[in-house]
N, C-alpha and C. Protein backbone atom coordinates (compact mmCIF):
# COMPACT_ATOMS: atom_id res chain seq x y z
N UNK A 1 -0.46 -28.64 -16.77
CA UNK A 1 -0.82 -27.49 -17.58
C UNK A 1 0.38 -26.99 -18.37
N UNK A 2 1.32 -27.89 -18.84
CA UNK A 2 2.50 -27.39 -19.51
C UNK A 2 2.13 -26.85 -21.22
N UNK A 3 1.10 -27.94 -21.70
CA UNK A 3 1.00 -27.51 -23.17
C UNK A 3 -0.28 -26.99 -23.50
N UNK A 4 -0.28 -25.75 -22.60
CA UNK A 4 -1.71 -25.18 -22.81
C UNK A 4 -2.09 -24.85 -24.00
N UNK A 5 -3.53 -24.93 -24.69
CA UNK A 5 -4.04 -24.52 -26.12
C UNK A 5 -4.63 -23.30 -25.55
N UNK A 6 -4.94 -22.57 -27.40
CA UNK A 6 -5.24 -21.36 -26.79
C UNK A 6 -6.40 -20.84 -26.08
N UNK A 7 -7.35 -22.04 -26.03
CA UNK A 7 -8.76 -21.65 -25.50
C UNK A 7 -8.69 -21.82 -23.94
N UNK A 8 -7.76 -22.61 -23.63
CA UNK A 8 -7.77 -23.19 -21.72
C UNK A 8 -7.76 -22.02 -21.20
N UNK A 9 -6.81 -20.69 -21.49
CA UNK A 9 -6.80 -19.36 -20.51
C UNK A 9 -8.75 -19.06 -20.76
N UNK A 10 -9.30 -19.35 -21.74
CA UNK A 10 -11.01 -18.85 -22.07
C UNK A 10 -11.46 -19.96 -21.31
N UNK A 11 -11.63 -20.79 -21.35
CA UNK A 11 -12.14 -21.92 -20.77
C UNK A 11 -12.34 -21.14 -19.03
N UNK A 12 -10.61 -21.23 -18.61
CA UNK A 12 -10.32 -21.08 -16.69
C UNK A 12 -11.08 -19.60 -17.06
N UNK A 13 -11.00 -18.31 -17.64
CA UNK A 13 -12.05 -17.25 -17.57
C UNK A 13 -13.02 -17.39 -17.29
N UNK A 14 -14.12 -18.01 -18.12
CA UNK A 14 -15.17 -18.21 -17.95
C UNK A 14 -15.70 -18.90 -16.59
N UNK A 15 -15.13 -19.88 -16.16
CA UNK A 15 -15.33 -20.79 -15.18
C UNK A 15 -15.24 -19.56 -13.91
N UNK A 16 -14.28 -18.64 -13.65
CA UNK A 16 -14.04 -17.76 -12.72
C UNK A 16 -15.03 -16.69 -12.37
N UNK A 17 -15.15 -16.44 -13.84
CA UNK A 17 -16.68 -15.44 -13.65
C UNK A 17 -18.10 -15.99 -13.48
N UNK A 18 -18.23 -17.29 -13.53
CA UNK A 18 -19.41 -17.77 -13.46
C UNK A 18 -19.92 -18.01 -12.28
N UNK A 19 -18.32 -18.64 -11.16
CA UNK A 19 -18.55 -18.86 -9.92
C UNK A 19 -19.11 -18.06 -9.06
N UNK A 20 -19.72 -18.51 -8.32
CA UNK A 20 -20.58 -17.74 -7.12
C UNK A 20 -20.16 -18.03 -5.60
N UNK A 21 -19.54 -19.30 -5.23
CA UNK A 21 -18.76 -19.50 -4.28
C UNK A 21 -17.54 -18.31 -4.24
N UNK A 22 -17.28 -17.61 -3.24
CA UNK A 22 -15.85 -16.72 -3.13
C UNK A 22 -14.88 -17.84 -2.69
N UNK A 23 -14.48 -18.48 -2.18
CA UNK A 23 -13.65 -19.45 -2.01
C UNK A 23 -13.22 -20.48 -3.17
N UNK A 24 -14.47 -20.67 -4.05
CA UNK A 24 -13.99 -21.42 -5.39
C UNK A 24 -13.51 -20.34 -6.32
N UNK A 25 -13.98 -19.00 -5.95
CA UNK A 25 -13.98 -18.25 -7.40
C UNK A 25 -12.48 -17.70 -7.04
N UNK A 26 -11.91 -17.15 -5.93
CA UNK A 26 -10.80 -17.11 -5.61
C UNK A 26 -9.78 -18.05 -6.21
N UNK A 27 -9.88 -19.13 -6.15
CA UNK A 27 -9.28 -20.17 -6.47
C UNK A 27 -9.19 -20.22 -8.17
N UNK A 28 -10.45 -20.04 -9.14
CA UNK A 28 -10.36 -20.33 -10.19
C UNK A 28 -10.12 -18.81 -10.87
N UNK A 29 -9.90 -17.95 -10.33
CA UNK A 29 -9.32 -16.55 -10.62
C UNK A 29 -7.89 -16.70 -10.46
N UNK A 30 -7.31 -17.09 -9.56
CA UNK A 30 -5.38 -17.40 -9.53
C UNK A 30 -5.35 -18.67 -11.27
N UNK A 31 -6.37 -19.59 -11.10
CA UNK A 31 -5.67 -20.18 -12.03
C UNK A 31 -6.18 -19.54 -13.58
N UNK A 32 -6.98 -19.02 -13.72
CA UNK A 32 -7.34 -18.25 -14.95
C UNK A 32 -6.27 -17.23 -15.38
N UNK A 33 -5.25 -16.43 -14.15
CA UNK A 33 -4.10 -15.98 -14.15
C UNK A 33 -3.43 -16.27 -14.61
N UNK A 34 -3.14 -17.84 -13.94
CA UNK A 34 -1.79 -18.54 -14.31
C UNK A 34 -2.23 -18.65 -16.36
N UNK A 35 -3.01 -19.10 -16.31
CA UNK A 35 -3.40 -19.80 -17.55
C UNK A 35 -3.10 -18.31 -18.81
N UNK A 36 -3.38 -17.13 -18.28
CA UNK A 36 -2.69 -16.39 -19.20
C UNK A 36 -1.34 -16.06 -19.10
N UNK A 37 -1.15 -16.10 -18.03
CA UNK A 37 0.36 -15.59 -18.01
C UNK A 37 1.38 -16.80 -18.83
N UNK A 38 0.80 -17.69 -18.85
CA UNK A 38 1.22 -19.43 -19.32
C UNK A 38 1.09 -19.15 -20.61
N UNK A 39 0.28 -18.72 -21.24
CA UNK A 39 -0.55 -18.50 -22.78
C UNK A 39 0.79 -17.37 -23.42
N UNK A 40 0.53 -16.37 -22.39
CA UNK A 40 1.42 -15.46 -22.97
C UNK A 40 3.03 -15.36 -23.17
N UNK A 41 3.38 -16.68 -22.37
CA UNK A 41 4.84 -17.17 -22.27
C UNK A 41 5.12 -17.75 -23.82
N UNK A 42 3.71 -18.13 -24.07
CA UNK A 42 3.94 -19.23 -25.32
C UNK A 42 4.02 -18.53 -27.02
N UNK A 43 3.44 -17.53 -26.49
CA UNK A 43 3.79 -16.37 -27.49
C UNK A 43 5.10 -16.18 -27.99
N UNK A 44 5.35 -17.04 -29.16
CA UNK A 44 6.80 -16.03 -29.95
C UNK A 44 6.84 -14.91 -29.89
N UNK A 45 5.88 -13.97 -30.63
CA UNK A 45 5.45 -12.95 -31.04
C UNK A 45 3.93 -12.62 -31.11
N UNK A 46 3.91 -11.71 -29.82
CA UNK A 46 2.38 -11.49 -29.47
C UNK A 46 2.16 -11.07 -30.41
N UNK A 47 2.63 -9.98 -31.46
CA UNK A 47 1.81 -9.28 -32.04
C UNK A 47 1.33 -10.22 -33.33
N UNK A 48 1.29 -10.96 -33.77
CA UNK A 48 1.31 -12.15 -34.25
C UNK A 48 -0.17 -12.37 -34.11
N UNK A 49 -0.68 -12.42 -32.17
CA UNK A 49 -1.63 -12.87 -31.60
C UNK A 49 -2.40 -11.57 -30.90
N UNK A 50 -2.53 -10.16 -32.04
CA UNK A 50 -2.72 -9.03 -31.06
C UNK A 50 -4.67 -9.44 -30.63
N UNK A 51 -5.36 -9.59 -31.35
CA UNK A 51 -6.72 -10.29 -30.36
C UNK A 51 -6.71 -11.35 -29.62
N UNK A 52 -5.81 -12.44 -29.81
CA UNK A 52 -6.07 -12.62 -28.52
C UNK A 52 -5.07 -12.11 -27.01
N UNK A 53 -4.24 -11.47 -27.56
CA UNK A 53 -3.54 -10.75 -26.26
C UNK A 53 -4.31 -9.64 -25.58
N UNK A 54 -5.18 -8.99 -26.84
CA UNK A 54 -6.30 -8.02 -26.11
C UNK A 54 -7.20 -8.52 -25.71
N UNK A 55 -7.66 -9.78 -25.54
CA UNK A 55 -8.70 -10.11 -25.07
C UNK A 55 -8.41 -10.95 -23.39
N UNK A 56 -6.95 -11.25 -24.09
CA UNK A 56 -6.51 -11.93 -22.13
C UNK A 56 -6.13 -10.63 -21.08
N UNK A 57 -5.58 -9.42 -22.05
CA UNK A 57 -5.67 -8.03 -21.46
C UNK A 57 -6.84 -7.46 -20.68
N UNK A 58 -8.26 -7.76 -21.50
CA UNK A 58 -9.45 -7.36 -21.03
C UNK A 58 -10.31 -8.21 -20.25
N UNK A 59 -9.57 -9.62 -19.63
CA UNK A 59 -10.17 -10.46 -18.97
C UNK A 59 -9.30 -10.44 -17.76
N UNK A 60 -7.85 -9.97 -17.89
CA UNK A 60 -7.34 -9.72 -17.06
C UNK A 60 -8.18 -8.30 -15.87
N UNK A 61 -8.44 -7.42 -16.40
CA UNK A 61 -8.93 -6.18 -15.81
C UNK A 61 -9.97 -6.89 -15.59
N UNK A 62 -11.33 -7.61 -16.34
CA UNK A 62 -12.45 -7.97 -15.12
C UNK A 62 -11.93 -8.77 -14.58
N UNK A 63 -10.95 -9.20 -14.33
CA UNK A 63 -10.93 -10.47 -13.09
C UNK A 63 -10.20 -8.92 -11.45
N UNK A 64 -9.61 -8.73 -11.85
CA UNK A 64 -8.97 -7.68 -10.96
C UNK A 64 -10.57 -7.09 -10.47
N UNK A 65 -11.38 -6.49 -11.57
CA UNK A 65 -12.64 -6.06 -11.39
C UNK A 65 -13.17 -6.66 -9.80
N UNK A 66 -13.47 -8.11 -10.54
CA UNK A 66 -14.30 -8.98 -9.60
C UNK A 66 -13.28 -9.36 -8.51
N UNK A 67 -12.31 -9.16 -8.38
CA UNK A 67 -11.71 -9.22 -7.10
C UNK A 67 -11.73 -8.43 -6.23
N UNK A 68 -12.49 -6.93 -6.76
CA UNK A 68 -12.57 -5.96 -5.91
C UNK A 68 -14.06 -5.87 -5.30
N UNK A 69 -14.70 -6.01 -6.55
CA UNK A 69 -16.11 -6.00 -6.10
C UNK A 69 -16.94 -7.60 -5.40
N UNK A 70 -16.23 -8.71 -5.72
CA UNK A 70 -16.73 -9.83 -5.06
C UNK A 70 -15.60 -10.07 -3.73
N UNK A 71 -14.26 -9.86 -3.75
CA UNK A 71 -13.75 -10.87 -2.84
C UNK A 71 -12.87 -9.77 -1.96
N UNK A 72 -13.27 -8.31 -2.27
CA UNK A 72 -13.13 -7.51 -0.83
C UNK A 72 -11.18 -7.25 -1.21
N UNK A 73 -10.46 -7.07 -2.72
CA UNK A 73 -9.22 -6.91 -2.66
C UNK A 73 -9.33 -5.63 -3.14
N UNK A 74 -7.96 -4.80 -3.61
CA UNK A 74 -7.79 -3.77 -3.74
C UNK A 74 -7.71 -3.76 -5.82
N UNK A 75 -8.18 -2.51 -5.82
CA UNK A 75 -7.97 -2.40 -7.21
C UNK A 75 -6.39 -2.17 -7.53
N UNK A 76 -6.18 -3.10 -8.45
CA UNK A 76 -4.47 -2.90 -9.27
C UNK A 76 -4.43 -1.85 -10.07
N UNK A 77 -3.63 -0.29 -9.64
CA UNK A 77 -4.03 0.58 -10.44
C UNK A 77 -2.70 0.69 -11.83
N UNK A 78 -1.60 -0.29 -11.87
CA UNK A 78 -1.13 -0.45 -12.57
C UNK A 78 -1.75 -1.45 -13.61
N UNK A 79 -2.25 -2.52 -13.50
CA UNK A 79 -3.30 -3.31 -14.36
C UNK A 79 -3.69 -2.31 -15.01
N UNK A 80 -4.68 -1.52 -14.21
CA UNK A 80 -5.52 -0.75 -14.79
C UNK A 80 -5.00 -0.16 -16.00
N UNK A 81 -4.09 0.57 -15.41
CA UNK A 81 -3.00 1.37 -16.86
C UNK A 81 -2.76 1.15 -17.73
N UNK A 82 -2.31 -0.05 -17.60
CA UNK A 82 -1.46 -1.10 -19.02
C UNK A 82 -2.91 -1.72 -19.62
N UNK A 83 -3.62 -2.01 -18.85
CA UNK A 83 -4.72 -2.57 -20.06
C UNK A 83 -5.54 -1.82 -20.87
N UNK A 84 -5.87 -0.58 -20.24
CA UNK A 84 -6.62 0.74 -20.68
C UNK A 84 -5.45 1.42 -21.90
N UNK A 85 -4.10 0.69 -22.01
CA UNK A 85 -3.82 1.95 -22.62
C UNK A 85 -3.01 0.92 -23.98
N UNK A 86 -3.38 -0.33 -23.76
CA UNK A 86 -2.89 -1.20 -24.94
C UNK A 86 -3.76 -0.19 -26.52
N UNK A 87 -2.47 -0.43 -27.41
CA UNK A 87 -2.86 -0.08 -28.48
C UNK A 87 -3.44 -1.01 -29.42
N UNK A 88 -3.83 -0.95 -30.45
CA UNK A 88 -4.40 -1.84 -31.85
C UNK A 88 -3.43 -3.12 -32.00
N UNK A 89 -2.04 -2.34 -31.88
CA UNK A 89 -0.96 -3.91 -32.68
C UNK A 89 -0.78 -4.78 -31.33
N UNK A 90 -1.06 -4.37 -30.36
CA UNK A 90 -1.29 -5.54 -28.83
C UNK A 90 -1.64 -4.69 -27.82
């Protein structure tokens, strides 16, 4: 996963929320993680990329979501913060 494109972090999203297994979805939620945090490394200049940084922002918070409400973890109330409070330019 070194030369990720920009759809693989959408791709591992989707796949995470679709799952219904908690043991697979666990699993494809860490790597839907990795896959943005990977995405966002690759960023010269997010603001460059401010939709799609708001959109790995707002997939970030439902995945935290569904970790609380499917797999029994705690809500990240710093997530929460930073994604709720991103502005227009990222």
């Amino acid at each position: 996963m070194h030369d990720l494109r920009p759809v693989l972090w959408q791709e591992a999203f989707i796949r995470a929320v679709d799952e219904p297994d908690r043991d697979t979805l666990a699993r494809l939620i860490r790597e839907a993680e990795f896959a943005i945090v990977f995405r966002r490394q690759q960023l010269e200049n997010p603001a460059d990329y401010s939709d799609e940084v708001r959109a790995m922002k707002l997939a970030t918070l439902a995945m935290d979501s569904i970790k609380v409400q499917k797999l029994g973890g705690v809500r990240n109330l710093t997530l929460l913060k930073e994604c709720c409070s991103f502005h227009r330019s990222a």
